[in-house]
Protein backbone atom coordinates (compact mmCIF):
# COMPACT_ATOMS: atom_id res chain seq x y z
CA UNK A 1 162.90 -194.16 -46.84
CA UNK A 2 166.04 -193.06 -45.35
CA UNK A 3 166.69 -192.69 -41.80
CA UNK A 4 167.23 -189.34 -40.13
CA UNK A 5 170.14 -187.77 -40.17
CA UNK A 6 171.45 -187.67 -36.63
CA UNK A 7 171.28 -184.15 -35.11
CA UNK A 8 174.41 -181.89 -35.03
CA UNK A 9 176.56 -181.52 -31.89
CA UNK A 10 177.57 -178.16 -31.03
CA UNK A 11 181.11 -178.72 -29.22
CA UNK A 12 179.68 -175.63 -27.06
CA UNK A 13 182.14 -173.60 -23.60
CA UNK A 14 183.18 -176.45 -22.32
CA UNK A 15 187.23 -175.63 -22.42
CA UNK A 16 186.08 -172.19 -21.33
CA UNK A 17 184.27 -173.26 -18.50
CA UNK A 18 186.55 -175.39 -17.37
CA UNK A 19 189.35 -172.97 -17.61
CA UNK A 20 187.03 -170.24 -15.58
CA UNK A 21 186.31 -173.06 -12.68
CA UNK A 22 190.19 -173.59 -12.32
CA UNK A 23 190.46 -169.66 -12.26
CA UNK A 24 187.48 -170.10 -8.98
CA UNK A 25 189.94 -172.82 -7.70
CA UNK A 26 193.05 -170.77 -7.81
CA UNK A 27 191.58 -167.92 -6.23
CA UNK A 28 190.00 -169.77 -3.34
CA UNK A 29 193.40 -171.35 -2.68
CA UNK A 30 194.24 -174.17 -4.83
CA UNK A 31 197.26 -174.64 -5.98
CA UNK A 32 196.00 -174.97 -10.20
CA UNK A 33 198.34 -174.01 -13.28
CA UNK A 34 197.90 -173.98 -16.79
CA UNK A 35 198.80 -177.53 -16.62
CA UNK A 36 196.39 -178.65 -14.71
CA UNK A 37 193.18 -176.98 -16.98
CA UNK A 38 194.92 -178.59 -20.24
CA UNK A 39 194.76 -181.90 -18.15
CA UNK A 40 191.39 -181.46 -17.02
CA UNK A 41 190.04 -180.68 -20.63
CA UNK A 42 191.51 -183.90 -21.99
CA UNK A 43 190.24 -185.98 -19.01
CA UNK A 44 186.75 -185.11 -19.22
CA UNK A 45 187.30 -185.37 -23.13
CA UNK A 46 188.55 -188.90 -22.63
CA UNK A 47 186.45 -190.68 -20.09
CA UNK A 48 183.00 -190.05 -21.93
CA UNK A 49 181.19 -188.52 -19.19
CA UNK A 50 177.76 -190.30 -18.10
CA UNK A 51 176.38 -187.85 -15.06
CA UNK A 52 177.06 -185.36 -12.79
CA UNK A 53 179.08 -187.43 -10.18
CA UNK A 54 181.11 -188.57 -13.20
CA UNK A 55 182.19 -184.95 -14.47
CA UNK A 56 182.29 -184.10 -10.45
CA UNK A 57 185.03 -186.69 -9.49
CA UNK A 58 187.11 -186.62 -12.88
CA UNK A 59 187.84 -182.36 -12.40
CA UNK A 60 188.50 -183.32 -8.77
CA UNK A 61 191.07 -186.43 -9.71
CA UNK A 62 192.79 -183.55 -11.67
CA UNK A 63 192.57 -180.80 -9.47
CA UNK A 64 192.29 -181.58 -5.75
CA UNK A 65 196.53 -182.61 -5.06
CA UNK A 66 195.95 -183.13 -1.17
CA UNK A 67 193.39 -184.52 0.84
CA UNK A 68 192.68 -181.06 3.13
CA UNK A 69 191.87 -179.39 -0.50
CA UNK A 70 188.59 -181.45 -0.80
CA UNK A 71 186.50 -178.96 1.02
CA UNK A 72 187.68 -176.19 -0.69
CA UNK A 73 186.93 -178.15 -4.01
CA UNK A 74 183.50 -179.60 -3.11
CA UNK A 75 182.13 -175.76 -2.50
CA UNK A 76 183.38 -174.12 -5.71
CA UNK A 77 182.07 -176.88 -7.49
CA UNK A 78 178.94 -176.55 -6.10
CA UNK A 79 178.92 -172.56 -6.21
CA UNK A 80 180.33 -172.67 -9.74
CA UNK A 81 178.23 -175.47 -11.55
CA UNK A 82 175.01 -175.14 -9.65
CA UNK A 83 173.48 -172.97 -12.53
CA UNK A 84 170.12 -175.32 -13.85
CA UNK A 85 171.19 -178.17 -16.00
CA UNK A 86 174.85 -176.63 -16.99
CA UNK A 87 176.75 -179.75 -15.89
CA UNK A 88 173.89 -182.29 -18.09
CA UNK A 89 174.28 -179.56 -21.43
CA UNK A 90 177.83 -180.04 -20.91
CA UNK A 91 177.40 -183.85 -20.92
CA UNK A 92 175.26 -183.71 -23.55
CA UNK A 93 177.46 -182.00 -26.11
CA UNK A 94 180.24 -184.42 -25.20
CA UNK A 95 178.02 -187.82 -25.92
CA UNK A 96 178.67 -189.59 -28.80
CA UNK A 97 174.60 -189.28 -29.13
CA UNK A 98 172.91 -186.74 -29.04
CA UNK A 99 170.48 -186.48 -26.13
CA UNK A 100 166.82 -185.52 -27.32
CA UNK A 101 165.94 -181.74 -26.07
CA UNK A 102 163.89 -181.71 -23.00
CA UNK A 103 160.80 -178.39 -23.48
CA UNK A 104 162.20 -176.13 -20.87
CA UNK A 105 159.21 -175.35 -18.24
CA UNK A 106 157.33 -172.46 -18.18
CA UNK A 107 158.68 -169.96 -16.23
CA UNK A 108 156.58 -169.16 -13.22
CA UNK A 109 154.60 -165.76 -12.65
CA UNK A 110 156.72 -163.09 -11.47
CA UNK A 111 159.81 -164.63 -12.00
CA UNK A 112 161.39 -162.68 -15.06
CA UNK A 113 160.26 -159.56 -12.62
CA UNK A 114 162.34 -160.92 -9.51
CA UNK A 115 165.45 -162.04 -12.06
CA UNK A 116 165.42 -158.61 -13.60
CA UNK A 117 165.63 -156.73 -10.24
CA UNK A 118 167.98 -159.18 -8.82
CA UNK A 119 170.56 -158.48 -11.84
CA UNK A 120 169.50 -154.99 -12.17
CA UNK A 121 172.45 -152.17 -11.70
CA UNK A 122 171.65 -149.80 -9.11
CA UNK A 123 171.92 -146.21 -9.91
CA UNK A 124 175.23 -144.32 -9.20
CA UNK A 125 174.42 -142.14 -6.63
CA UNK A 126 172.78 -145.28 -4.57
CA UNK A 127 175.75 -147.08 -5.02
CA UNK A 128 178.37 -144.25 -3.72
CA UNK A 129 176.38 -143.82 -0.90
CA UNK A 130 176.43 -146.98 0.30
CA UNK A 131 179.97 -147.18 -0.11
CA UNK A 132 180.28 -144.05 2.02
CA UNK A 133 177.82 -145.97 4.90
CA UNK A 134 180.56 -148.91 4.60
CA UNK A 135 183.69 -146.91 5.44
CA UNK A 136 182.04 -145.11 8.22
CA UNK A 137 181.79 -148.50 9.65
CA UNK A 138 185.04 -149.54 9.36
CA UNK A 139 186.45 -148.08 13.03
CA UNK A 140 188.03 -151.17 13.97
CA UNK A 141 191.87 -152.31 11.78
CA UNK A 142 191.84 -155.17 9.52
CA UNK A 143 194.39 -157.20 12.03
CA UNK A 144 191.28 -156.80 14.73
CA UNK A 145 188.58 -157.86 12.37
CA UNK A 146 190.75 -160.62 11.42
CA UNK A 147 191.55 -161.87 14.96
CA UNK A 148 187.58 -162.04 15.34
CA UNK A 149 186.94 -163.61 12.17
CA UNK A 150 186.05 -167.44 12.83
CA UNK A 151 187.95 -170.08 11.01
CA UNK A 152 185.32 -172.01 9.21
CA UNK A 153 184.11 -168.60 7.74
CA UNK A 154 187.90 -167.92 6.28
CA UNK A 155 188.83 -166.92 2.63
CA UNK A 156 191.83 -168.13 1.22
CA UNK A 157 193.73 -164.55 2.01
CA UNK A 158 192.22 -164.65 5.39
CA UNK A 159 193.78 -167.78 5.82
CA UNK A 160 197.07 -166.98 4.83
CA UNK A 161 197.01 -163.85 7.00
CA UNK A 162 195.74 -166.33 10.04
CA UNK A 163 198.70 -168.54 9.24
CA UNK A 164 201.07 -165.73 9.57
CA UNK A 165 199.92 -164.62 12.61
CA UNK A 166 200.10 -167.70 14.40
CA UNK A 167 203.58 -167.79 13.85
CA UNK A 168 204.09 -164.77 15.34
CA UNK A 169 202.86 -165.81 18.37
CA UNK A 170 204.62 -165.75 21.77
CA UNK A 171 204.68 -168.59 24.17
CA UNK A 172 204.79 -167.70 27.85
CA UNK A 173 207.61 -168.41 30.22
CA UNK A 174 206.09 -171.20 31.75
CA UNK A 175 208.91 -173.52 33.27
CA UNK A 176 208.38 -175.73 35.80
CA UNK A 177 210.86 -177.13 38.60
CA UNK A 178 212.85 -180.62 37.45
CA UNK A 179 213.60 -183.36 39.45
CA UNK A 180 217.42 -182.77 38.36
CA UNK A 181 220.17 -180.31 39.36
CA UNK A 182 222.09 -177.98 37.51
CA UNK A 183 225.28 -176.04 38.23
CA UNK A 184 224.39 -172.37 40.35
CA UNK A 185 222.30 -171.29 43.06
CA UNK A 186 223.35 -171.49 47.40
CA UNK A 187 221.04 -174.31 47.79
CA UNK A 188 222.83 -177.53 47.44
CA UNK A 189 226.89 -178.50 47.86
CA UNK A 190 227.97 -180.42 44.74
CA UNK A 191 230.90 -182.46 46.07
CA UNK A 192 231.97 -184.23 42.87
CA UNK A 193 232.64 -180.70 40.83
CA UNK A 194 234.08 -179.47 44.19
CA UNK A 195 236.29 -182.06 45.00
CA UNK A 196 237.36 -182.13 40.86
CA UNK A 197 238.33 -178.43 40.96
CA UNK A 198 240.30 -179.55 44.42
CA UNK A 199 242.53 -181.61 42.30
CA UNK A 200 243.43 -179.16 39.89
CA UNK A 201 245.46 -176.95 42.74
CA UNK A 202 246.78 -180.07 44.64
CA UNK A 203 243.87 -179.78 47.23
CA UNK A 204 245.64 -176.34 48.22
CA UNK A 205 242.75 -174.47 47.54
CA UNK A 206 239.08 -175.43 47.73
CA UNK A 207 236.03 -173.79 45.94
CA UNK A 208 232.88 -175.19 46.92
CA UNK A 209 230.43 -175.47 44.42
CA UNK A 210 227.20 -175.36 44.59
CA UNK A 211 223.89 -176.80 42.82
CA UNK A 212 219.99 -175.97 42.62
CA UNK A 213 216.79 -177.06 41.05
CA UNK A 214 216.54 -176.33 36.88
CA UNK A 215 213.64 -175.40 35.08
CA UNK A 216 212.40 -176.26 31.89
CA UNK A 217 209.34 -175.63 29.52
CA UNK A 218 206.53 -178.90 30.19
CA UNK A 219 206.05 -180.66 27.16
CA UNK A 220 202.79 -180.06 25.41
CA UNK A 221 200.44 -183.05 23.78
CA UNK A 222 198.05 -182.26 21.63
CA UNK A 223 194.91 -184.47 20.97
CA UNK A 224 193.30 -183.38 17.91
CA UNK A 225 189.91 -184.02 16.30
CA UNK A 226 189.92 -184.17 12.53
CA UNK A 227 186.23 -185.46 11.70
CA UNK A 228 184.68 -183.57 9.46
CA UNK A 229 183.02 -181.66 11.82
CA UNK A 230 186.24 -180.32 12.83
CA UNK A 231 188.18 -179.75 10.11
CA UNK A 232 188.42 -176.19 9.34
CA UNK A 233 189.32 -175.57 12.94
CA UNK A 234 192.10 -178.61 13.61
CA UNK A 235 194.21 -177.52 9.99
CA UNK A 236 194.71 -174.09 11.39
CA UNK A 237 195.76 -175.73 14.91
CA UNK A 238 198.25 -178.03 13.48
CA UNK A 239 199.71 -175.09 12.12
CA UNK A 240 199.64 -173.75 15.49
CA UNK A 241 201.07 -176.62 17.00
CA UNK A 242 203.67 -176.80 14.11
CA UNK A 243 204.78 -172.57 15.39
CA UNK A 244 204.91 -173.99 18.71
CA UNK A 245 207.60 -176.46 17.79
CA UNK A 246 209.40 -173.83 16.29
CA UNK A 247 210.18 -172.05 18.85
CA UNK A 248 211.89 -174.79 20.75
CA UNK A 249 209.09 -176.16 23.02
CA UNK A 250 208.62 -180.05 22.91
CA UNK A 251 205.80 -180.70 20.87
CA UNK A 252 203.65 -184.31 20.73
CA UNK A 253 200.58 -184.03 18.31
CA UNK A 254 198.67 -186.86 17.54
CA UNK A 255 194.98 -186.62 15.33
CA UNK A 256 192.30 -189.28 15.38
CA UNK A 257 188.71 -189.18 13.88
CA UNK A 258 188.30 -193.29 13.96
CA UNK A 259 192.00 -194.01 14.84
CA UNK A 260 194.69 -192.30 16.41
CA UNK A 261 197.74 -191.32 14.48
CA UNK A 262 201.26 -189.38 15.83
CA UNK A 263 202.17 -187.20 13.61
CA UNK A 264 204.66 -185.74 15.67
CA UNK A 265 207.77 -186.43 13.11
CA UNK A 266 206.27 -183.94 10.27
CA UNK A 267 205.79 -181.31 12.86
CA UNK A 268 209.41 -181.00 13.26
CA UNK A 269 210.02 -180.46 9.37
CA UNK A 270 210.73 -176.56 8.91
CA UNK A 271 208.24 -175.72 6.49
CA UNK A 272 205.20 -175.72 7.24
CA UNK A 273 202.80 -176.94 4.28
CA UNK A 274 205.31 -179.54 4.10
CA UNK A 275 205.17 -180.51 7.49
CA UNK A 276 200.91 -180.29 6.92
CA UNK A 277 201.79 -182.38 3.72
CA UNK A 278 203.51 -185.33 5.48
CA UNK A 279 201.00 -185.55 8.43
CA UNK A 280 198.36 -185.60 5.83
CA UNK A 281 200.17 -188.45 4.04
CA UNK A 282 200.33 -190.26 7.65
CA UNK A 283 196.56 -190.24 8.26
CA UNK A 284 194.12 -191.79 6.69
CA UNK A 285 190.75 -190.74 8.58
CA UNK A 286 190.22 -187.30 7.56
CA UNK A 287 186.95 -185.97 7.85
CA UNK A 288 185.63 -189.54 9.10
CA UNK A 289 183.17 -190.26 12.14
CA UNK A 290 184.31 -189.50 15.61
CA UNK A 291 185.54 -192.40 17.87
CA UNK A 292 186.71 -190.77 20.67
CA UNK A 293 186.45 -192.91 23.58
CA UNK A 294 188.36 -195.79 21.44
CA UNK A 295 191.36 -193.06 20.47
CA UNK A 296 191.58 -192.18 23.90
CA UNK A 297 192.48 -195.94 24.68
CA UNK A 298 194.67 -195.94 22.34
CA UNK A 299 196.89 -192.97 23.61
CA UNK A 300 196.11 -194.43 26.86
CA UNK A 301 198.17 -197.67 26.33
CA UNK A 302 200.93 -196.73 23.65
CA UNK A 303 201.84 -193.44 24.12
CA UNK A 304 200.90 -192.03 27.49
CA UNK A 305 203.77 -193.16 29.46
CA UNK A 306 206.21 -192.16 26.66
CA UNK A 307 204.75 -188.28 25.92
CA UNK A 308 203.20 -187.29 29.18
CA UNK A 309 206.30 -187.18 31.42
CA UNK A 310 207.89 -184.19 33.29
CA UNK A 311 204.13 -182.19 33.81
CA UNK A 312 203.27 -182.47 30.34
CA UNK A 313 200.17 -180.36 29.54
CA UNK A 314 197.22 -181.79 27.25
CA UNK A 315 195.20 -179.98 24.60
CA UNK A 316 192.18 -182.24 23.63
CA UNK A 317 190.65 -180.49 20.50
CA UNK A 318 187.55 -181.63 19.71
CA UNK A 319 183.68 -180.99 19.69
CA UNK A 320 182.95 -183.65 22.22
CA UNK A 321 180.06 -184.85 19.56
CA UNK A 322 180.78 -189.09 20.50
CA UNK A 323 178.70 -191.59 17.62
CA UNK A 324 178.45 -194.17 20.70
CA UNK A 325 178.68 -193.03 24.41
CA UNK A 326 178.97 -195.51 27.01
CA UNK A 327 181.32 -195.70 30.36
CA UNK A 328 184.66 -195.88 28.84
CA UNK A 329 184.59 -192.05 27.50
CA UNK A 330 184.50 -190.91 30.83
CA UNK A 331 187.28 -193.69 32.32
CA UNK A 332 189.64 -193.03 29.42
CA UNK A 333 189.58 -189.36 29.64
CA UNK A 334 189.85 -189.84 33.63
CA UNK A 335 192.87 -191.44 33.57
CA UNK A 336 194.68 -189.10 30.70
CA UNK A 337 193.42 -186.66 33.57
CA UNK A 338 195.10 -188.14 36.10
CA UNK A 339 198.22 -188.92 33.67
CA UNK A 340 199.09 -184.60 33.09
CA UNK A 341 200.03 -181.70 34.78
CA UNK A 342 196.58 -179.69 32.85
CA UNK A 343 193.72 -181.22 30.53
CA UNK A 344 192.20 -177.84 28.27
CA UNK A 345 189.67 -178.93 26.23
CA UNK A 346 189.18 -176.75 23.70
CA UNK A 347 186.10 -176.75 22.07
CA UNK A 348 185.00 -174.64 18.64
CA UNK A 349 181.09 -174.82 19.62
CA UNK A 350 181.66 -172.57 22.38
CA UNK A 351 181.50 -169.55 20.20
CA UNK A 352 178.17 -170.11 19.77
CA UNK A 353 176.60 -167.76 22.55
CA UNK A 354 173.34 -170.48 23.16
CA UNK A 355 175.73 -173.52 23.68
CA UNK A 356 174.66 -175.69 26.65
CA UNK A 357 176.63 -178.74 27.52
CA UNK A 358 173.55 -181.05 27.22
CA UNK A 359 175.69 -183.63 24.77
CA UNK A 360 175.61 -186.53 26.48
CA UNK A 361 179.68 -186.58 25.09
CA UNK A 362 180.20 -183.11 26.05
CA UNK A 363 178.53 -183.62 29.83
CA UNK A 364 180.60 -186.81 30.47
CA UNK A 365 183.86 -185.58 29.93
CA UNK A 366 183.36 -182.21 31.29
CA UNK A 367 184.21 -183.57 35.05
CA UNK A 368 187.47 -184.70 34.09
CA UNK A 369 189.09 -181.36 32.50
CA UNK A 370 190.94 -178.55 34.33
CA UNK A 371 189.59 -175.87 31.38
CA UNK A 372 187.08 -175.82 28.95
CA UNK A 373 187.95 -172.89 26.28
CA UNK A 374 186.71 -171.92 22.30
CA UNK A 375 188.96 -172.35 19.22
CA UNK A 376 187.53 -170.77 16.31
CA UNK A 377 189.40 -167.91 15.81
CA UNK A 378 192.90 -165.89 16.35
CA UNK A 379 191.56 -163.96 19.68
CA UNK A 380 190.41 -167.50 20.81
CA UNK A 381 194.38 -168.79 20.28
CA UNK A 382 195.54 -165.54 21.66
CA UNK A 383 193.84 -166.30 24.94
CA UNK A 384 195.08 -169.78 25.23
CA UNK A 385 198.93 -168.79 25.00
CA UNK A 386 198.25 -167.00 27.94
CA UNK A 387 196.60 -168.69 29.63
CA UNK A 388 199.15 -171.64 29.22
CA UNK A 389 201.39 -169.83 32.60
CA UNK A 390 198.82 -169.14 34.83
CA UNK A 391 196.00 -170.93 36.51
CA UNK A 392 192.51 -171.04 34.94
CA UNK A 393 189.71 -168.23 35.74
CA UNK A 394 186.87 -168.80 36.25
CA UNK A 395 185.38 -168.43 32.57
CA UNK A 396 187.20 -171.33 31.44
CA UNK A 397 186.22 -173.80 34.62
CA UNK A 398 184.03 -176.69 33.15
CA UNK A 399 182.01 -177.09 36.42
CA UNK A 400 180.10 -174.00 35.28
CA UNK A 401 178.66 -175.46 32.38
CA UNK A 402 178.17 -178.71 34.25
CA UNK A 403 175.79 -176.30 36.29
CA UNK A 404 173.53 -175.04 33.79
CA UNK A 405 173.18 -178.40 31.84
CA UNK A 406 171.65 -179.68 35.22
């Protein structure tokens, strides 16, 4: 008797849908070329798939180029593939043997009702009117709805319009006295330029100049969280901090999830998804746990006496959401309290209108801030520029929320 013939593989979409997920990828953001789909096809042609995970991580060896694109990645993957048992008939019409056909099950009652009405076109004159319902709505300008929009929530064109806008941002005159003297000003006799300008006339004639106290901008450090938890919000702050640079203020930014890292050296490069690039090439926690008591020693012991000089002015970014709270959150962030001019926390769960500082984080380092402000959006930045040259009202004072918590 002679054995079966083995059944017939059908080489199937698979270049097709491959080449439509890169298309998802590009338009969400990602920076994917022709290239890039030719090399994807031959990778998952070459490594002989076995499962999901398998096909998952070769596309995303291909496609993902940075670590901040992960995100983006993971969700159109998920969106994209998550049609029933695509990713295993893809699989199977790659294996060298062909996997027996599993009956499909029986569709459940109602269900070919609920798909039909679900894909159903809806007449024309529904349609138009609906349309008409949507402009009426639209009373406010895309650059408001924009500015309300919150970060997480963000398509790739919302994004890029963000990032523009935050460059466009202006800083406040907020200069502070100097313990040295410049040249000008009735207030103080300075007898070596006097005395030099003597010497030029023979002592004949005398011009007595004079000097006062200068002013400068404070140098601002930034603290930010880049657990996962935090992710969306702290990329579109390092671009904030990377504006503020710009513009001549002296910038420190250092990130920590389980470590601390400065990453003040790629702020200064011009560009700034270069400058993003290279401080994503210096970390190496990215969307890890939070540690934030330990990074807080850290800056504590290396870097506070060398960034936090001449009134510097903190921004902790973070969500307050410790793995292990003890004693030493509250003494580390005590004495970076008692190291600045101003401690802002800002925190993205404040948009939430039912937040209550009941964390046992969030309640123990609440005492030892001067503000306590939101993040998540363009308004929310907007606000904290100017607030940066005055004093704090009293919607940003922490002991408020330490109030209602109990």
């Amino acid at each position: 008797m002679p054995p079966p013939e083995p059944p017939v593989v059908t080489p199937g979409k698979l270049a097709d849908n491959i080449a439509y997920f890169a298309r998802l990828l590009r338009d969400a953001g990602l920076p994917v070329g022709p290239a890039s789909v030719l090399d994807a096809i031959r990778a998952v042609e070459t490594v002989g798939l076995g499962g999901k995970q398998d096909f998952y991580w070769t596309l995303h060896s291909v496609f993902v180029t940075r670590h901040e694109q992960s995100i983006l990645f993971h969700q159109a993957f998920e969106l994209f593939w998550r049609q029933r048992a695509l990713t295993e008939k893809l699989i199977a019409m790659m294996s060298p043997q062909a996997i027996a056909a599993r009956e499909p099950p029986k569709p459940k009652a109602g269900s070919q009702r609920v798909n039909d009405a679900f894909y159903k076109e809806p007449p024309r004159e529904v349609e138009e009117r609906q349309l008409v319902e949507f402009d009426a709505r639209l009373t406010m300008s895309e650059r408001e709805i924009l500015k309300q929009r919150d970060f997480a929530q963000m398509t790739a064109a919302e994004i890029a319009a963000a990032k523009r806008e935050i460059a466009q941002l202006r800083l406040p005159y907020d200069n502070v006295p100097t313990r040295r003297l410049i040249a000008g000003g009735k207030e103080v006799i300075d007898l070596r330029r006097t005395l030099r300008a003597a010497m030029r006339s023979g002592g004949n004639l005398v011009n007595i100049a004079y000097r006062e106290v200068g002013e400068k901008h404070p140098p601002i450090v930034a603290l930010c969280d880049i657990s996962g938890s935090m992710a969306d919000y702290s990329r579109l702050f390092l671009h904030f901090l990377h504006a503020i640079s710009e513009k001549g203020r002296r910038v420190h930014g250092f990130v920590f999830a389980t470590r601390l890292t400065n990453i003040t050296r790629a702020l200064r490069t011009r560009d700034p998804d270069e400058a993003l690039e290279q401080a994503s090439k210096a970390v190496k926690d990215w969307d890890g746990g939070t540690r934030i008591a330990h990074c807080l020693e850290r800056f504590n012991k290396d870097w506070s006496r060398r960034v936090l000089g001449q009134g510097a002015l903190v921004l902790l970014i973070t969500d307050g959401l410790e793995r292990q709270v003890d004693d030493g959150l509250a003494k580390e962030l005590d004495r970076l309290h008692r190291s600045c001019r101003r401690l802002i926390w800002l925190n993205p769960l404040l948009r939430f209108d039912a937040f209550e500082a009941r964390a046992a984080g969030i309640k123990a380092m609440l005492p030892h801030v001067d503000e306590f402000r939101t993040i998540h959006n363009l308004k929310s930045m907007g606000d904290l520029v100017k607030a940066l040259d005055r004093k704090a009202d009293a919607s940003a004072d922490p002991r408020t929320w330490l109030k209602k918590a109990g």
